[in-house]
C-alpha atoms as a PDB file:
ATOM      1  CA  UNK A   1       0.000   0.000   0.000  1.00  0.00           C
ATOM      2  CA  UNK A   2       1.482   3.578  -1.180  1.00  0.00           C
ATOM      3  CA  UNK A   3       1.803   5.851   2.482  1.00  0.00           C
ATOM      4  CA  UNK A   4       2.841   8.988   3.355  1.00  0.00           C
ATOM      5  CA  UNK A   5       5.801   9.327   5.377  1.00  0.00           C
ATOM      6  CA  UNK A   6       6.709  11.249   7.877  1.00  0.00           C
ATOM      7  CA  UNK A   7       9.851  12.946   8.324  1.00  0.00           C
ATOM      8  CA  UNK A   8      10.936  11.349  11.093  1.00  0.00           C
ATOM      9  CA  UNK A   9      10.655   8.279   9.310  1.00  0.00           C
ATOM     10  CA  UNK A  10      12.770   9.564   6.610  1.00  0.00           C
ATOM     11  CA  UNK A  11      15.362  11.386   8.929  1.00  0.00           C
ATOM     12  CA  UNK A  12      15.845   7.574  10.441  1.00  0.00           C
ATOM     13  CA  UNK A  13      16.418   6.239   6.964  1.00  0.00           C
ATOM     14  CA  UNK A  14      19.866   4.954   6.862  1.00  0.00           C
ATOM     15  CA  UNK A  15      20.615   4.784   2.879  1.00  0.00           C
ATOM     16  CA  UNK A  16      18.994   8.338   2.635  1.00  0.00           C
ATOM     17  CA  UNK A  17      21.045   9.650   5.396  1.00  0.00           C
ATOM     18  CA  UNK A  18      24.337   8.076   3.941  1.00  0.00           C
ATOM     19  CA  UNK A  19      23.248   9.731   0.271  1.00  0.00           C
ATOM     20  CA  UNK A  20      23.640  12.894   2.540  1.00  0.00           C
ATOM     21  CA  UNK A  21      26.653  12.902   4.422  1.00  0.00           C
ATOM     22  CA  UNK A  22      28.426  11.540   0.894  1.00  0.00           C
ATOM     23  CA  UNK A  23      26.716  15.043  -0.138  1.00  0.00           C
ATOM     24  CA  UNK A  24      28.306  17.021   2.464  1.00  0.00           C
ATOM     25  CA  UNK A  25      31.610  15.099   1.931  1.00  0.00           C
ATOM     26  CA  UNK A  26      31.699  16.741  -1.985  1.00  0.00           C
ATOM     27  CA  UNK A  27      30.599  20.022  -1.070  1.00  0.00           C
ATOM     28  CA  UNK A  28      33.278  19.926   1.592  1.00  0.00           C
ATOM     29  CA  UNK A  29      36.003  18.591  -1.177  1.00  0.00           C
ATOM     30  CA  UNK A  30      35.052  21.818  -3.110  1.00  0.00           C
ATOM     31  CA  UNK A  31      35.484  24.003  -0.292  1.00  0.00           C
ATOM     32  CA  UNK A  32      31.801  24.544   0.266  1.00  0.00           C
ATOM     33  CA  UNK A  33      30.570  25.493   3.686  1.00  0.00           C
ATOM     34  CA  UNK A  34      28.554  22.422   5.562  1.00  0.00           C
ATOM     35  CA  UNK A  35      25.370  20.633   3.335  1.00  0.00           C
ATOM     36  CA  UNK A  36      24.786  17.606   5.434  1.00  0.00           C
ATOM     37  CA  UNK A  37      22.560  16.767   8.358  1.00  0.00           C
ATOM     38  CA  UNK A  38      22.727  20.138   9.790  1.00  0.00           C
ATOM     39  CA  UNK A  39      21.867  22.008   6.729  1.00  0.00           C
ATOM     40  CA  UNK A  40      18.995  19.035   6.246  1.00  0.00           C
ATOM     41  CA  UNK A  41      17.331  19.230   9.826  1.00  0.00           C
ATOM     42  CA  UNK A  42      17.404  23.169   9.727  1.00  0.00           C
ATOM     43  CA  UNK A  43      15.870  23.489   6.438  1.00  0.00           C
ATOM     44  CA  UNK A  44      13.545  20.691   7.393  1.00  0.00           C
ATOM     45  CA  UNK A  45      12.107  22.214  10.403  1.00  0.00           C
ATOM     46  CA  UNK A  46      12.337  25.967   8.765  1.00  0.00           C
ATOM     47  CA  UNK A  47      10.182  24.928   5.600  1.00  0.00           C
ATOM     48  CA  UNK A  48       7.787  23.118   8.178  1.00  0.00           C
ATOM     49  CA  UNK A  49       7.093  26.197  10.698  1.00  0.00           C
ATOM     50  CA  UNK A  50       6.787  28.437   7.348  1.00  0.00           C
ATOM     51  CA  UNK A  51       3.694  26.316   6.365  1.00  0.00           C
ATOM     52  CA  UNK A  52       2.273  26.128  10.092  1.00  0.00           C
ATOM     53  CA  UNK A  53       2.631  29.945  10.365  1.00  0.00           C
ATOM     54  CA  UNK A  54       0.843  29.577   6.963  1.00  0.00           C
ATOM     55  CA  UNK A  55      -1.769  27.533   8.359  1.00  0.00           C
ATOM     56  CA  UNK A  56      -1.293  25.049   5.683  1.00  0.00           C
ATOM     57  CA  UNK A  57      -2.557  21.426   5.893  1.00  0.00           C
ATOM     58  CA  UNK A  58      -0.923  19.044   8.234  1.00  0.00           C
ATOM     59  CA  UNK A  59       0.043  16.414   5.279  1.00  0.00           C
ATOM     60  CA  UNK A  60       1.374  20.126   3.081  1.00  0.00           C
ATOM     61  CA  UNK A  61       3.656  20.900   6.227  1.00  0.00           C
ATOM     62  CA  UNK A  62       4.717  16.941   6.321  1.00  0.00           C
ATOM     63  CA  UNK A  63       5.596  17.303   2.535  1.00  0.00           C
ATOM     64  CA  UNK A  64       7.012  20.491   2.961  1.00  0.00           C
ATOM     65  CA  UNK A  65       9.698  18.767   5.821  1.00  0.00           C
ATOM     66  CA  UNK A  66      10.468  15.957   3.724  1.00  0.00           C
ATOM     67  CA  UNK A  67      11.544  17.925   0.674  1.00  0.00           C
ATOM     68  CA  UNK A  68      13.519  20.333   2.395  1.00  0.00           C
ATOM     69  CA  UNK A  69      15.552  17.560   4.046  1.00  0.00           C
ATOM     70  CA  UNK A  70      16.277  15.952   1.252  1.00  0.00           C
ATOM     71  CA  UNK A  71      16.905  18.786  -1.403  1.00  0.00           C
ATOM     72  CA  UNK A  72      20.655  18.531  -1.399  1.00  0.00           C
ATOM     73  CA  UNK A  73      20.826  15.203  -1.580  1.00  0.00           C
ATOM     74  CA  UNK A  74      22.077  15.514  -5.529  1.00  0.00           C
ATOM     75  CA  UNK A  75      25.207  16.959  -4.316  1.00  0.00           C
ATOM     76  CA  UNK A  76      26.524  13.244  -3.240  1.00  0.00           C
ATOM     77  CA  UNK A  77      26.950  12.890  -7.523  1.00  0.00           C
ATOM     78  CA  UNK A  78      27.739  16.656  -8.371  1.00  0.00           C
ATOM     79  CA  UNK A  79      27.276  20.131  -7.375  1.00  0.00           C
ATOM     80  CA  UNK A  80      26.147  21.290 -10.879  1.00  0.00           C
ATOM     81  CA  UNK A  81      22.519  20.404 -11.866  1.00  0.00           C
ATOM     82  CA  UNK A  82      22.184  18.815  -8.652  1.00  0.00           C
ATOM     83  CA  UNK A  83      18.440  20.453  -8.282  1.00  0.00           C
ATOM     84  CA  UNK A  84      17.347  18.058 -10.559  1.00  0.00           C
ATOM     85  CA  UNK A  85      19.762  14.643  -9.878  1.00  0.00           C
ATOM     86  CA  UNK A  86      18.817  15.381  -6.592  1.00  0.00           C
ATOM     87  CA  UNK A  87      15.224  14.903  -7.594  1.00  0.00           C
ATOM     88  CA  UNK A  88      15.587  11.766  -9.416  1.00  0.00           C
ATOM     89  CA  UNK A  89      17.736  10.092  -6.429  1.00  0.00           C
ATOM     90  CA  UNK A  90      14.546  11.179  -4.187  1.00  0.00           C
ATOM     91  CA  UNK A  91      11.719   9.807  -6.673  1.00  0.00           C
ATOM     92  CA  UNK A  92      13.318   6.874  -6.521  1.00  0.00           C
ATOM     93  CA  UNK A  93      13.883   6.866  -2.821  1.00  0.00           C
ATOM     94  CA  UNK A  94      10.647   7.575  -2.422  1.00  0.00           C
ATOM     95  CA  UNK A  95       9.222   5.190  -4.502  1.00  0.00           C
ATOM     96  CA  UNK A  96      11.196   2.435  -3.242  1.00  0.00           C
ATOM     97  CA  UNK A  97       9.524   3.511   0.391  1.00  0.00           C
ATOM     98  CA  UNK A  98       6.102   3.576  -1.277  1.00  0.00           C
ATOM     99  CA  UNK A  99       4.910   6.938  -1.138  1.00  0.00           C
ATOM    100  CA  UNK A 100       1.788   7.808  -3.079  1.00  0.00           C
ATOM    101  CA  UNK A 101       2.816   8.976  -6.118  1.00  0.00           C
ATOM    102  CA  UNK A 102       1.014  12.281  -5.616  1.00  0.00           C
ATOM    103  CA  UNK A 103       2.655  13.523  -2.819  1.00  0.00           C
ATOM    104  CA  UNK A 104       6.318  12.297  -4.498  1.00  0.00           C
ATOM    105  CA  UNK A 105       6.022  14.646  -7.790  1.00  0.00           C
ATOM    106  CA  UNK A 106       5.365  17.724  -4.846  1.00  0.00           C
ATOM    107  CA  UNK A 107       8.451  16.836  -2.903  1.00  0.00           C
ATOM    108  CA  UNK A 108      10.664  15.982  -6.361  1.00  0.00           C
ATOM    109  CA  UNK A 109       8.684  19.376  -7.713  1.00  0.00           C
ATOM    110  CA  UNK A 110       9.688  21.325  -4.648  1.00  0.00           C
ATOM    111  CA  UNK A 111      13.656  19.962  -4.627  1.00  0.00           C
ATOM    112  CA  UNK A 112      14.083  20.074  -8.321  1.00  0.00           C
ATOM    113  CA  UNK A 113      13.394  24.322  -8.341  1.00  0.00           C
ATOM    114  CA  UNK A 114      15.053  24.851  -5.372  1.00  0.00           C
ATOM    115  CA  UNK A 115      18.079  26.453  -6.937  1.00  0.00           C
ATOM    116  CA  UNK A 116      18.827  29.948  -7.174  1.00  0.00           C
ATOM    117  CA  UNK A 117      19.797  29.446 -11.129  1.00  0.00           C
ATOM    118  CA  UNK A 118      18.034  29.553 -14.201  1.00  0.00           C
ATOM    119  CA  UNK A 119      16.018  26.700 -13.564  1.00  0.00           C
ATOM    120  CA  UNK A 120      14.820  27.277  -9.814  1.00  0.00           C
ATOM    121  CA  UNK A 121      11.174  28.740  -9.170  1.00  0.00           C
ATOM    122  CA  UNK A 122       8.128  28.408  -6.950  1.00  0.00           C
ATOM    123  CA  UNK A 123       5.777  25.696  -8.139  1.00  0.00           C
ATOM    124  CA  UNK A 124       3.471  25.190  -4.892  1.00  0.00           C
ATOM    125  CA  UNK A 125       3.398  26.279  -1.286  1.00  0.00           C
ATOM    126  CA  UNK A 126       6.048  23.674  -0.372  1.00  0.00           C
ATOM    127  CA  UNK A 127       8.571  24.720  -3.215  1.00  0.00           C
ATOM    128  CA  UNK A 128       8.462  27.913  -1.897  1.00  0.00           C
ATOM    129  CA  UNK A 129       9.138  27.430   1.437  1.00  0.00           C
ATOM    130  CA  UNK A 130      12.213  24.608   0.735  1.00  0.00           C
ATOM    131  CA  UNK A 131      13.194  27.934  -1.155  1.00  0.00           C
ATOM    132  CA  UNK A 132      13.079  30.520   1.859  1.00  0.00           C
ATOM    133  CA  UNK A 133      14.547  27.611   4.277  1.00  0.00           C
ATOM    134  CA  UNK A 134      17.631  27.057   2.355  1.00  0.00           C
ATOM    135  CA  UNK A 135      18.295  30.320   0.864  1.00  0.00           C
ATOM    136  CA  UNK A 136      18.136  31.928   4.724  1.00  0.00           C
ATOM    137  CA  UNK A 137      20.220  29.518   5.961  1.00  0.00           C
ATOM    138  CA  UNK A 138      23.401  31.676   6.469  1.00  0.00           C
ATOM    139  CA  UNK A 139      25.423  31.452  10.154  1.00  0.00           C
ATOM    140  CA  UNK A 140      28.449  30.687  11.430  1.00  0.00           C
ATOM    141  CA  UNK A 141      27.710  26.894  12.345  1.00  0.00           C
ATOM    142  CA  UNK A 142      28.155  26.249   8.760  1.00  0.00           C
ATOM    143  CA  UNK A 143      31.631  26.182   9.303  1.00  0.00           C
ATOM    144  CA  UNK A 144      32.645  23.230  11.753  1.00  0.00           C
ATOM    145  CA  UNK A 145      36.320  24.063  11.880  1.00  0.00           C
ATOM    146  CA  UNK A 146      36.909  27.614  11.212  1.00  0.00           C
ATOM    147  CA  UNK A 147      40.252  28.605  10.038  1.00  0.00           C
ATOM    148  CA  UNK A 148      40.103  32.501   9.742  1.00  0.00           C
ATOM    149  CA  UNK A 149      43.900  32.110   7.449  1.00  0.00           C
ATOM    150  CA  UNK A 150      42.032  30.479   4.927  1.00  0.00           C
ATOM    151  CA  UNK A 151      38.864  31.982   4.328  1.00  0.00           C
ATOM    152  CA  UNK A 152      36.927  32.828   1.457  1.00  0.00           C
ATOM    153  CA  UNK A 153      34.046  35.497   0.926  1.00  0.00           C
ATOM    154  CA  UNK A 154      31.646  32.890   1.229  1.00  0.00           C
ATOM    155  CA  UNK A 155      33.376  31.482   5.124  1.00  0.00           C
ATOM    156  CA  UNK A 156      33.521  35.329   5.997  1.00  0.00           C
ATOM    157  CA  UNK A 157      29.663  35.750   5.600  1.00  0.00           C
ATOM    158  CA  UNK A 158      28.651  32.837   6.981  1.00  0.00           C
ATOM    159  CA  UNK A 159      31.167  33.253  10.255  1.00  0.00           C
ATOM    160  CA  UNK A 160      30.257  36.603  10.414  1.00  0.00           C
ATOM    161  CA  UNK A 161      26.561  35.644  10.833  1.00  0.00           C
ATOM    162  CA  UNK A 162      25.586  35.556  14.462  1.00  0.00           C
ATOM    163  CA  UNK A 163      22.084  35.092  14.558  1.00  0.00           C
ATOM    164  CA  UNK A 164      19.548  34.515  12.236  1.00  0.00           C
ATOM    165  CA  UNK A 165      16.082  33.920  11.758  1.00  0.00           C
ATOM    166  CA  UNK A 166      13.318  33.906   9.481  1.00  0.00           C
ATOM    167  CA  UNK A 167      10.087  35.780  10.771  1.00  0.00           C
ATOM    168  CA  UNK A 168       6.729  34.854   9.254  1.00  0.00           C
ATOM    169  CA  UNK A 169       3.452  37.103   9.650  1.00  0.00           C
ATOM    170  CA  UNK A 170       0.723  35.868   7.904  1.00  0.00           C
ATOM    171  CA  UNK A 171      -1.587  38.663   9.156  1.00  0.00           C
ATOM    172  CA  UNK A 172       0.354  41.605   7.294  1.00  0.00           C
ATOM    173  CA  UNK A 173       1.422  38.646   4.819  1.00  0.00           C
ATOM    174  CA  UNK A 174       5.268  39.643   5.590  1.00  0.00           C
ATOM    175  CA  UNK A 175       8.154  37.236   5.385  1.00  0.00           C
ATOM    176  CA  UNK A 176      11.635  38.593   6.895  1.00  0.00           C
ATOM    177  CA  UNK A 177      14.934  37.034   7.181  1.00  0.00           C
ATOM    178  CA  UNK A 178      16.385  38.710  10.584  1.00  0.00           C
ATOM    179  CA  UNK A 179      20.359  38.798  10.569  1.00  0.00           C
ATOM    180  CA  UNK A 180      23.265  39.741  13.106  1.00  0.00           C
ATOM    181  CA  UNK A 181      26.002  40.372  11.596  1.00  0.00           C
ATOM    182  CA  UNK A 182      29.275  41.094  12.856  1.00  0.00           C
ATOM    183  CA  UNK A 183      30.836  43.773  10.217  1.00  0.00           C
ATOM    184  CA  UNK A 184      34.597  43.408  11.566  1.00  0.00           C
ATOM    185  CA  UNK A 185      34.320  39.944  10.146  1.00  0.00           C
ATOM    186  CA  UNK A 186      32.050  40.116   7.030  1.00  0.00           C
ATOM    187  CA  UNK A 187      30.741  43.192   5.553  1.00  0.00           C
ATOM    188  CA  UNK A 188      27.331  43.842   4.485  1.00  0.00           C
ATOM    189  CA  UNK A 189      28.137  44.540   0.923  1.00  0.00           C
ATOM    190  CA  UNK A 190      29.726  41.097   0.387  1.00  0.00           C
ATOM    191  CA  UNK A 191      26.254  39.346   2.138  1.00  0.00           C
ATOM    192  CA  UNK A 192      24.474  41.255  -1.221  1.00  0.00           C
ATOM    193  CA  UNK A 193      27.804  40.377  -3.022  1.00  0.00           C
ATOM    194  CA  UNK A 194      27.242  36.695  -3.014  1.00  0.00           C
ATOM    195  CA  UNK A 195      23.672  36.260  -1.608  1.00  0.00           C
ATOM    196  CA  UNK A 196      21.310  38.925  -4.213  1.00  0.00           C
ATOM    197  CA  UNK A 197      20.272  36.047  -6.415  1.00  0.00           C
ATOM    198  CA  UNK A 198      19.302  33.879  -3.035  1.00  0.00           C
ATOM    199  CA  UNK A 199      17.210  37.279  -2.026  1.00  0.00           C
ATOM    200  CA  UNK A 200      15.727  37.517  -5.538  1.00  0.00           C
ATOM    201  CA  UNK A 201      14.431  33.797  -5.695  1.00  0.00           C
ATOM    202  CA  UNK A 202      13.569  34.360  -1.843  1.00  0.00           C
ATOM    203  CA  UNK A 203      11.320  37.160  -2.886  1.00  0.00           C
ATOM    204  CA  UNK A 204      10.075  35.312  -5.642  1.00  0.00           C
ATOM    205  CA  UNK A 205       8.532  32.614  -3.362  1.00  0.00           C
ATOM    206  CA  UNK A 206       6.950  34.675  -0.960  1.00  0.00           C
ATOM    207  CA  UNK A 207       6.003  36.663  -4.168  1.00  0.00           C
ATOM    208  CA  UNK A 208       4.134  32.774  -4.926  1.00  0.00           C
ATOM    209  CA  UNK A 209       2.799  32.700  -1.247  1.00  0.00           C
ATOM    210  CA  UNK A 210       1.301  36.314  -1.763  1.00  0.00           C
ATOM    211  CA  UNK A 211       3.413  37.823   0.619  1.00  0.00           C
ATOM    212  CA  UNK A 212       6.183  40.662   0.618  1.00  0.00           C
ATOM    213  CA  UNK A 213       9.820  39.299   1.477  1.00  0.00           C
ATOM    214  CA  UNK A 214      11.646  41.878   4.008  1.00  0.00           C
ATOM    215  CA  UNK A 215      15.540  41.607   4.914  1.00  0.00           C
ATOM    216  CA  UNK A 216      16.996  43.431   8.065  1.00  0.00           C
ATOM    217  CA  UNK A 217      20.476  43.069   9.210  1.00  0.00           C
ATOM    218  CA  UNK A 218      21.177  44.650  12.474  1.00  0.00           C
ATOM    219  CA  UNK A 219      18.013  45.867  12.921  1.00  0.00           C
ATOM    220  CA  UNK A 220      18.396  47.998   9.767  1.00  0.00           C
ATOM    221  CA  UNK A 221      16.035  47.551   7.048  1.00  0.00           C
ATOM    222  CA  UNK A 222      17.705  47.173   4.299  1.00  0.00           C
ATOM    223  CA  UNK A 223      15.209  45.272   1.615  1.00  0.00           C
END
């Protein structure tokens, strides 16, 4: 009989969860800051509270978890394109686990436009929130083992990044990513530097959710 799973079910999943620390081992080859089960849980429970906020359906929220955790998943084969190999490893995951079929296309739907890029856009309430989760996941815990000596722009954003949080207000249909940043380490201009396109497609899915996406940093407004 096809089911729907719940994410704790998949989070348990041994072959999934190996298909993501392999994932996190490539990104880290490539000097990319953390993808793996920290990057998978956060997004996870991020894309769920965006829907609750929302007041979505229980079994939209559930969908909403499962994508999220496993939208990186396509990085265990390669970083490029891996929006879409990561949906492919998932449908058949998720087949294998007998899901309905219905409720795979919205998770494979939701973690194949995930990506900032040409190909990444809101296609239903869950795509949109696996977008905001990811894209607003910027903070210093992305880097395990900090060495300041060999930083990049991308480590000095991220470690500069003391706090943040995304803030969801369904009454005044407002969406805003709250940031600390500590300017002596990363500057604001290289957050927009290397993070506009994440703010455009963030915009563009609370755009989908017909709500306005807001950006403060330091308690400044700033989008």
């Amino acid at each position: 009989m096809k089911k729907l799973f719940i994410l704790d079910e998949i989070k348990e999943n041994p072959l999934i969860n190996t298909y993501l620390k392999q994932a996190d081992d490539v990104m880290s080859a490539m000097g990319y800051t953390e993808h793996g089960l920290r990057h998978a849980n956060l997004t996870a429970n991020i894309a769920k509270n965006i829907l609750e906020y929302w007041m979505c359906e229980p079994k939209e929220i559930e969908l909403a978890g499962i994508a999220a955790y496993l939208h990186d998943i396509g990085n265990c084969i390669s970083r490029t394109n891996h929006s879409q190999i990561g949906a492919l490893l998932a449908f058949n995951l998720l087949n294998e686990l007998k899901i309905e079929p219905l409720n795979i296309t919205q998770i494979i739907g939701a973690i194949g436009n995930h990506e900032e890029t040409e190909f990444g856009e809101p296609i239903s309430l869950i795509s949109a929130s696996v977008i905001l989760a990811d894209k607003t996941d910027v903070h210093r815990s992305r880097l395990p083992n900090p060495d300041k000596a060999n930083f990049d722009i991308h480590d000095r954003v991220n470690y500069s990044t003391l706090n943040s949080f995304l803030r969801v207000n369904k009454k005044e249909k407002i969406i805003t990513l709250e940031l600390t940043i500590d300017t002596s380490i990363g500057s604001i201009m290289e957050y927009f530097e290397i993070f506009l396109e994440r703010m455009k497609i963030c915009r563009r899915a609370a755009n989908f959710m017909g709500a306005n996406f807001k950006l403060e940093i330091n308690q400044n407004k700033i989008l």
